[in-house]
C-alpha atoms as a PDB file:
ATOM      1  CA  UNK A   1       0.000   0.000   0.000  1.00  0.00           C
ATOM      2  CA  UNK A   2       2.991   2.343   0.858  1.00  0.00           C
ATOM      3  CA  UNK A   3       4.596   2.237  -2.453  1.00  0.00           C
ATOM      4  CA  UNK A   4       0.842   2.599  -4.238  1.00  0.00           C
ATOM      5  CA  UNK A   5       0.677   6.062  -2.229  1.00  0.00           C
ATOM      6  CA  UNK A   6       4.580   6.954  -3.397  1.00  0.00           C
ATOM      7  CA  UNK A   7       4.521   6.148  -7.130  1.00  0.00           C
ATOM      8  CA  UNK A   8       0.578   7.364  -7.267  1.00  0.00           C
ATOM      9  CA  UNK A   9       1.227  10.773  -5.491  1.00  0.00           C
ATOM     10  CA  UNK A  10       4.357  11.141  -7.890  1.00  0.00           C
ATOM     11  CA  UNK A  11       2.782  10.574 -10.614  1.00  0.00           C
ATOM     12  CA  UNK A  12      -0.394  12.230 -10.243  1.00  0.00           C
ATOM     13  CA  UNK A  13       0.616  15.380  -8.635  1.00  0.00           C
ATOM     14  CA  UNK A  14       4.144  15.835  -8.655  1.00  0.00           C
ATOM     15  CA  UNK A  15       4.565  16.615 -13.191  1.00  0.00           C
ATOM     16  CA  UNK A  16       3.641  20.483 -12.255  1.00  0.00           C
ATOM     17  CA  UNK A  17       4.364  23.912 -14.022  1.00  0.00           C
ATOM     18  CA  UNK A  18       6.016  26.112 -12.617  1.00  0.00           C
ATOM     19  CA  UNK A  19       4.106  28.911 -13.605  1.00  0.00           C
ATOM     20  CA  UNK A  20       1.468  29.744 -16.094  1.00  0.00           C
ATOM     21  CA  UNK A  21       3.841  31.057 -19.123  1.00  0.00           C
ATOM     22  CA  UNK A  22       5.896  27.687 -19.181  1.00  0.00           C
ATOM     23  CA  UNK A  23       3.621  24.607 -20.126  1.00  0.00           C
ATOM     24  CA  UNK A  24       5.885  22.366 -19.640  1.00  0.00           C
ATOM     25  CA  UNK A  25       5.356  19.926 -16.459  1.00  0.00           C
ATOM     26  CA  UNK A  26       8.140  19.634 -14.425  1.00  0.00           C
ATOM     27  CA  UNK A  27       9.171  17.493 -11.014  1.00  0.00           C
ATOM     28  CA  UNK A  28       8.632  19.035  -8.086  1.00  0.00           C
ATOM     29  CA  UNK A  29      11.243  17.538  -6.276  1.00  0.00           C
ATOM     30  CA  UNK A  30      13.778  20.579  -7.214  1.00  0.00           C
ATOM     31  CA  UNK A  31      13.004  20.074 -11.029  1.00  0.00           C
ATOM     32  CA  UNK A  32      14.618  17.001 -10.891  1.00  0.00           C
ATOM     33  CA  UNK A  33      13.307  13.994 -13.276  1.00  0.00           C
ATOM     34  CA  UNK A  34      15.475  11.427 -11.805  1.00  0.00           C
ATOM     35  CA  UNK A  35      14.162  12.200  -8.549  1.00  0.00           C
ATOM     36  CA  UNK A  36      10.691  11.758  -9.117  1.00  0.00           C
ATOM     37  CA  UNK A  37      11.970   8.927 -11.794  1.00  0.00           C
ATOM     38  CA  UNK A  38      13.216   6.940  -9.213  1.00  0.00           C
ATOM     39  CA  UNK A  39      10.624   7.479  -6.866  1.00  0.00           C
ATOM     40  CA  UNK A  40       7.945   5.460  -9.083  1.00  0.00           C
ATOM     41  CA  UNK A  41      10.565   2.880 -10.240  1.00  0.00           C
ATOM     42  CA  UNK A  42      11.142   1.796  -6.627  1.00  0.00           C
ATOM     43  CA  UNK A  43       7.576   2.116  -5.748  1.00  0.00           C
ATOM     44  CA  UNK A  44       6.425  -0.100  -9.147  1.00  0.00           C
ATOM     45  CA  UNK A  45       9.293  -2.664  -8.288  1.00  0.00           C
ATOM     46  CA  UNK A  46       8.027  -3.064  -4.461  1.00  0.00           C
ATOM     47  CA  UNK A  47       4.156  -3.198  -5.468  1.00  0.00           C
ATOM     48  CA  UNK A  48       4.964  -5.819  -7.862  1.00  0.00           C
ATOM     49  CA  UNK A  49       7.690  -7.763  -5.443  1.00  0.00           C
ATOM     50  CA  UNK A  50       4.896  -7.885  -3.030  1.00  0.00           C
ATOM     51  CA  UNK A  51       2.391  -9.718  -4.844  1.00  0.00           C
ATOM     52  CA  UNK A  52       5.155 -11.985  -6.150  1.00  0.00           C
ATOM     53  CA  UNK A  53       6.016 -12.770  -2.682  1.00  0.00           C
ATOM     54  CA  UNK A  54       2.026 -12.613  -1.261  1.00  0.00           C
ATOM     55  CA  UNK A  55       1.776 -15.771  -4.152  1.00  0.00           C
ATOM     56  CA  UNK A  56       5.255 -17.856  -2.905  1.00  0.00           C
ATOM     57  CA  UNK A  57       3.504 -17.206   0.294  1.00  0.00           C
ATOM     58  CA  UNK A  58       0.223 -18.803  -0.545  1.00  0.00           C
ATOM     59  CA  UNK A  59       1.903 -21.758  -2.101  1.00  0.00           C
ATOM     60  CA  UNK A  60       4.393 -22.233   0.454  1.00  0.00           C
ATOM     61  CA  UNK A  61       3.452 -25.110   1.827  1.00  0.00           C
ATOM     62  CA  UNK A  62       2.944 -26.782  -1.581  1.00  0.00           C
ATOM     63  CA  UNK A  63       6.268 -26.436  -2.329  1.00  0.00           C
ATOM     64  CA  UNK A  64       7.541 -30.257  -2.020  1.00  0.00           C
ATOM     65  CA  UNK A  65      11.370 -29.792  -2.642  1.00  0.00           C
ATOM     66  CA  UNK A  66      13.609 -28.800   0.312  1.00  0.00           C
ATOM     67  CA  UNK A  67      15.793 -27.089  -2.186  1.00  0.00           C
ATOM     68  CA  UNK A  68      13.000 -24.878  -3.634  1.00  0.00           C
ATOM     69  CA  UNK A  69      11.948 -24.012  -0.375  1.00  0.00           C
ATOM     70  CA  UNK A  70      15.569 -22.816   1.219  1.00  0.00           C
ATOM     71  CA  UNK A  71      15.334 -20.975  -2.140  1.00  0.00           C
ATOM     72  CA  UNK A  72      12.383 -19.267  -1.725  1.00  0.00           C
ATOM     73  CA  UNK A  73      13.196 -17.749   2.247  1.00  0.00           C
ATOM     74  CA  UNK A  74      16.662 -16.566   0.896  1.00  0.00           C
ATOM     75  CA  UNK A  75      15.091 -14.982  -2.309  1.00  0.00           C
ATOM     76  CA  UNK A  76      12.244 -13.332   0.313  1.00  0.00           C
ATOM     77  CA  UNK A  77      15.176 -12.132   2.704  1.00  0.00           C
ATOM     78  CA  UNK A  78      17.784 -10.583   0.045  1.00  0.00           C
ATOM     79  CA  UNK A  79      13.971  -8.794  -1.511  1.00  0.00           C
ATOM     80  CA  UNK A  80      13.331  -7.067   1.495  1.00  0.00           C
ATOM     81  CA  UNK A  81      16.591  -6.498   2.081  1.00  0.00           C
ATOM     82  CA  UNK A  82      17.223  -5.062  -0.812  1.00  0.00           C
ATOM     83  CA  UNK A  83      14.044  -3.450  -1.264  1.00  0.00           C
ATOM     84  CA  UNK A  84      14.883  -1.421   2.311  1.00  0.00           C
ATOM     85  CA  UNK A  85      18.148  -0.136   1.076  1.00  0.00           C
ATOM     86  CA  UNK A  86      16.209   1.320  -2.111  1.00  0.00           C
ATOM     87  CA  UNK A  87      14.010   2.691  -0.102  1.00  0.00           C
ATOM     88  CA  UNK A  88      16.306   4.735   2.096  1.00  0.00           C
ATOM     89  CA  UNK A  89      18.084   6.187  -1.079  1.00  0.00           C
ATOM     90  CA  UNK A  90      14.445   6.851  -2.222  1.00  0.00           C
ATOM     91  CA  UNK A  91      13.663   8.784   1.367  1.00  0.00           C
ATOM     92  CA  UNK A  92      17.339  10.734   1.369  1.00  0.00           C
ATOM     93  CA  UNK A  93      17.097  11.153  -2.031  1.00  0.00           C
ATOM     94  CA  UNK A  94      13.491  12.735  -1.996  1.00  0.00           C
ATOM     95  CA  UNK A  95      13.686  14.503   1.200  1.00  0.00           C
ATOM     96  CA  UNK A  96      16.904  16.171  -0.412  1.00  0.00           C
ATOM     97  CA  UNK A  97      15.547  17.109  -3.319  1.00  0.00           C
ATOM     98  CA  UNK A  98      12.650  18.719  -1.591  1.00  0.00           C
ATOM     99  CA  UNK A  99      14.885  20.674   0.954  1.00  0.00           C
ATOM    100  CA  UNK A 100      16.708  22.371  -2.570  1.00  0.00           C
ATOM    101  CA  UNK A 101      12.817  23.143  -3.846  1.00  0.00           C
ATOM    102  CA  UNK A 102      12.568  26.625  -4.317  1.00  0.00           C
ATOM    103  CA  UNK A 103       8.233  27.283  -4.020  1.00  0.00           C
ATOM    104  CA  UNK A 104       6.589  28.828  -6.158  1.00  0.00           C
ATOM    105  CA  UNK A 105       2.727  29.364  -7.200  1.00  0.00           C
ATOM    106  CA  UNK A 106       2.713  26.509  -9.351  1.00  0.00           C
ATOM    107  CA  UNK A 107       4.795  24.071  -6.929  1.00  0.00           C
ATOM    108  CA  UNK A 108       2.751  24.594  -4.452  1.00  0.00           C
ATOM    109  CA  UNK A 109      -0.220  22.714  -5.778  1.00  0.00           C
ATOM    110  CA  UNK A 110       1.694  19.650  -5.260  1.00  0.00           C
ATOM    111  CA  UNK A 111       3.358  20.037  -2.611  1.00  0.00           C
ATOM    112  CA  UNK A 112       1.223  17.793   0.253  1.00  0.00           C
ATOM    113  CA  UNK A 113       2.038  14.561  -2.722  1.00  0.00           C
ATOM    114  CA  UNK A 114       5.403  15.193  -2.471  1.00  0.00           C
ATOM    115  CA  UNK A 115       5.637  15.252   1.501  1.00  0.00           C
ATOM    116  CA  UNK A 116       2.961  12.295   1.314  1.00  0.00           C
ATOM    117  CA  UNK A 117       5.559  10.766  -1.003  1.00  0.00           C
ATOM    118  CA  UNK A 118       8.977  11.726   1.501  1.00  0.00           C
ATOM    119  CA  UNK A 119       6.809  10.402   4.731  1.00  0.00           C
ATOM    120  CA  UNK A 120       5.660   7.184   2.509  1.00  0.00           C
ATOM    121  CA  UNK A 121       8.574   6.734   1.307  1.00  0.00           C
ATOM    122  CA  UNK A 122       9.937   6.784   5.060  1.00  0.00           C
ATOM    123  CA  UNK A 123       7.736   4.452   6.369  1.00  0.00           C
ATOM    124  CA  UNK A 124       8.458   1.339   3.574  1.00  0.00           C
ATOM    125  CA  UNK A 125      12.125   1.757   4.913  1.00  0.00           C
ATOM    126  CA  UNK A 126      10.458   0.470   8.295  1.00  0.00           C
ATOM    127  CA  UNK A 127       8.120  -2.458   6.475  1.00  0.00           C
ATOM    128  CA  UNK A 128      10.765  -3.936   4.296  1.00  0.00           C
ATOM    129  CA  UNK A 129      13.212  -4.174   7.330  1.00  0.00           C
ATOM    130  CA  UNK A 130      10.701  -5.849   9.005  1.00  0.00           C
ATOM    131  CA  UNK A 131      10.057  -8.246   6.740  1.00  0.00           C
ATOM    132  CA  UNK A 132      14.091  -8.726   5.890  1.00  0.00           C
ATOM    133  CA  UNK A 133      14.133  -9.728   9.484  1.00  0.00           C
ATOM    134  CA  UNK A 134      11.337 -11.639   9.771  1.00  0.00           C
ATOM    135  CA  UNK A 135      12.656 -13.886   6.410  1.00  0.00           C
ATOM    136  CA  UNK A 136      16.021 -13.772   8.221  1.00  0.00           C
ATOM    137  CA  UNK A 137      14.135 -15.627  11.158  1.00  0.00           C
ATOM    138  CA  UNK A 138      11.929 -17.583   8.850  1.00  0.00           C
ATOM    139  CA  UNK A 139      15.458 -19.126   7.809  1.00  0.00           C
ATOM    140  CA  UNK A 140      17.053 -19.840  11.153  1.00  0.00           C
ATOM    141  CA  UNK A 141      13.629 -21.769  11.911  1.00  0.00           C
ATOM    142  CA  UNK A 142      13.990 -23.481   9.130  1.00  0.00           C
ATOM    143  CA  UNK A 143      17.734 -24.165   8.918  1.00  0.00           C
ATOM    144  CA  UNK A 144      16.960 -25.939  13.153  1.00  0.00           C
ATOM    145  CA  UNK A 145      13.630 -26.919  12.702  1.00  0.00           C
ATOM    146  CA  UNK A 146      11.837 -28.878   9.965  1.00  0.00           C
ATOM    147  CA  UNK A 147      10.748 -25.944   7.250  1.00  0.00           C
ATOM    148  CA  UNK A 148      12.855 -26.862   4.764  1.00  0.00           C
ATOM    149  CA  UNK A 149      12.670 -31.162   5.703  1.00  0.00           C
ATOM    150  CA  UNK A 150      10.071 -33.159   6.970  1.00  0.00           C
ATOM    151  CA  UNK A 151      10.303 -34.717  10.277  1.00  0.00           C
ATOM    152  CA  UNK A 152       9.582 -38.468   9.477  1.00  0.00           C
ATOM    153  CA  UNK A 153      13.218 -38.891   7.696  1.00  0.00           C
ATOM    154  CA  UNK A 154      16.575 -39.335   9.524  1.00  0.00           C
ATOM    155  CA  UNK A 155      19.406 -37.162   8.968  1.00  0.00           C
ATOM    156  CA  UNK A 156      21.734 -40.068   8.418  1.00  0.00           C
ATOM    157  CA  UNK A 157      21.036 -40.938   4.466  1.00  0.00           C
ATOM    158  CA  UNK A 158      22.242 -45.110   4.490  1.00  0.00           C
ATOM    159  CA  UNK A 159      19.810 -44.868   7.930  1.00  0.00           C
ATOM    160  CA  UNK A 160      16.885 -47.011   7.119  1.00  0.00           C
ATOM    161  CA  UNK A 161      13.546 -45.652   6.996  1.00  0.00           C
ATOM    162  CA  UNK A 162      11.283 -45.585  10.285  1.00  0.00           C
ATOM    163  CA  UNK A 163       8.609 -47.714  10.981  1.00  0.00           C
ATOM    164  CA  UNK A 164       5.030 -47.216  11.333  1.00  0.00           C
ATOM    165  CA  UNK A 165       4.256 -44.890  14.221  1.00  0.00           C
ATOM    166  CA  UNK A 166       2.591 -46.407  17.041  1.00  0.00           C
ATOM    167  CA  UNK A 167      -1.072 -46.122  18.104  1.00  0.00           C
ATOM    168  CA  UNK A 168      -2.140 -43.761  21.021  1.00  0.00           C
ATOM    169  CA  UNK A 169      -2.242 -46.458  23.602  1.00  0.00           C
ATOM    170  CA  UNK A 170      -5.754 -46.751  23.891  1.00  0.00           C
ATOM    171  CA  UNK A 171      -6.200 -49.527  20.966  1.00  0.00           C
ATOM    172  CA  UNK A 172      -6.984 -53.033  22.013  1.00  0.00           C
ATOM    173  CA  UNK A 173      -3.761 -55.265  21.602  1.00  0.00           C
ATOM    174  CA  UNK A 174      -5.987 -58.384  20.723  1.00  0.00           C
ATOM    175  CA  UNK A 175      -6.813 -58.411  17.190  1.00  0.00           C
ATOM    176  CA  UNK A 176     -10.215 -60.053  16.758  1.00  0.00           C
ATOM    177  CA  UNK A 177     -12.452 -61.061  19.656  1.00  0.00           C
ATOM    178  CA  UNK A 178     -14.826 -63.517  18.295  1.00  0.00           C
ATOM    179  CA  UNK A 179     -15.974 -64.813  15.009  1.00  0.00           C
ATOM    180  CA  UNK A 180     -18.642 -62.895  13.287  1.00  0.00           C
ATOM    181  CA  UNK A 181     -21.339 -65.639  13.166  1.00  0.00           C
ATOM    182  CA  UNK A 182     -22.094 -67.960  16.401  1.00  0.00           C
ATOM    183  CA  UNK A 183     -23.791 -70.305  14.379  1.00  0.00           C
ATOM    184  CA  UNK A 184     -22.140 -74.035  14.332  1.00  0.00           C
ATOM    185  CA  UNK A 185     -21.244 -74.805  11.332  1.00  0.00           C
ATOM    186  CA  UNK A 186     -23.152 -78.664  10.926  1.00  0.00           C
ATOM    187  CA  UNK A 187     -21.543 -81.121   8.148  1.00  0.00           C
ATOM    188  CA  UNK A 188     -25.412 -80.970   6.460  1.00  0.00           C
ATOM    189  CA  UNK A 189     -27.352 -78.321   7.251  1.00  0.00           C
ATOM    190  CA  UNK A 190     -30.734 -78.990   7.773  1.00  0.00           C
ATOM    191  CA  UNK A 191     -32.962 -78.731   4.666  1.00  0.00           C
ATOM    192  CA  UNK A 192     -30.078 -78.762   2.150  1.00  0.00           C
ATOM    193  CA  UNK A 193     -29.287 -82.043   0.249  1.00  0.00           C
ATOM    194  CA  UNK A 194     -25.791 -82.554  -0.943  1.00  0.00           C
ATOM    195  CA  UNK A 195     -26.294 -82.525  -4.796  1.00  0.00           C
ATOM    196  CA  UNK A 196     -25.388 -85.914  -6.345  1.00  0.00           C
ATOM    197  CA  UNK A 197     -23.869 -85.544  -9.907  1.00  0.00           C
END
């Protein structure tokens, strides 16, 4: 949602004039175009990151091969991670930019996007360090616990496989109590004659 608001405010109200003899639209961040460039690059790149990773994170579980799945947490934590550090050169880039900003009539119209922008841009440095360090822990679960293996095989490969896990303790150790029929079974049964060929 963060990057939505910084690439949406950028590119909705940032392209301004500066006045009302020069049509041309420029950024507001200080007349810089790479500033307002990079701005909706990082914030495109994060949206679309995110629903990538929202989709690995549906499917997670689904994901049969321990390789795939080590894969997956590192590719999550060097994301965020990486996706934090663009975000503080976004944020120091922006809030820069928008200290050198010289105001005039036309600037002004857009200047709450590009402080929405600054402060959004601020708060996905906090959200993608959180989730860098959440992946980081999502890996050291999984590296001592059984995310990326399942529990039922040993460690030891030539080990042979385990045997069937044992009941609860509250199953019956005899098998079969009696037959299902009491009848006695008689050598002729009454009313049926032995068929004589």
């Amino acid at each position: 949602i963060f990057s939505i608001v910084v690439f949406g405010s950028i590119v909705n109200e940032c392209y301004v004039n500066k006045d009302s003899q020069n049509p041309e639209l420029l950024c507001i961040f200080n007349e810089n175009e790479s500033a307002c460039s990079y701005g909706i690059a990082v914030g495109i790149i994060a949206f679309f990151g995110c629903i990538f990773f929202f989709i690995v994170d549906l499917y997670f579980q689904q994901i049969s091969s321990v390789k795939d799945r080590k894969r997956a947490v590192l590719l999550d934590l060097g994301f965020s991670g990486f996706l934090a550090f663009l975000w503080f050169v976004a944020f120091c880039f922006l809030a820069n930019q928008w200290q050198r900003t010289t105001m005039s009539r036309g600037f002004a119209q857009g200047a709450d996007a590009a402080r929405a922008a600054i402060t959004f841009s601020f708060f996905s440095i906090i959200v993608w360090v959180v989730l860098a360090v959440r992946a980081l822990q999502r890996y050291r679960l999984g590296t001592d616990m059984s995310l990326f293996a399942t529990e039922q095989f040993p460690a030891d490969p030539s080990a042979p496989y385990p045997g069937y896990p044992v009941g609860s303790g509250t199953e019956s150790t005899e098998t079969y109590q009696s037959p299902p029929f009491t009848e006695t079974l008689e050598a002729n049964p009454k009313g049926y004659q032995v068929p004589a060929y």
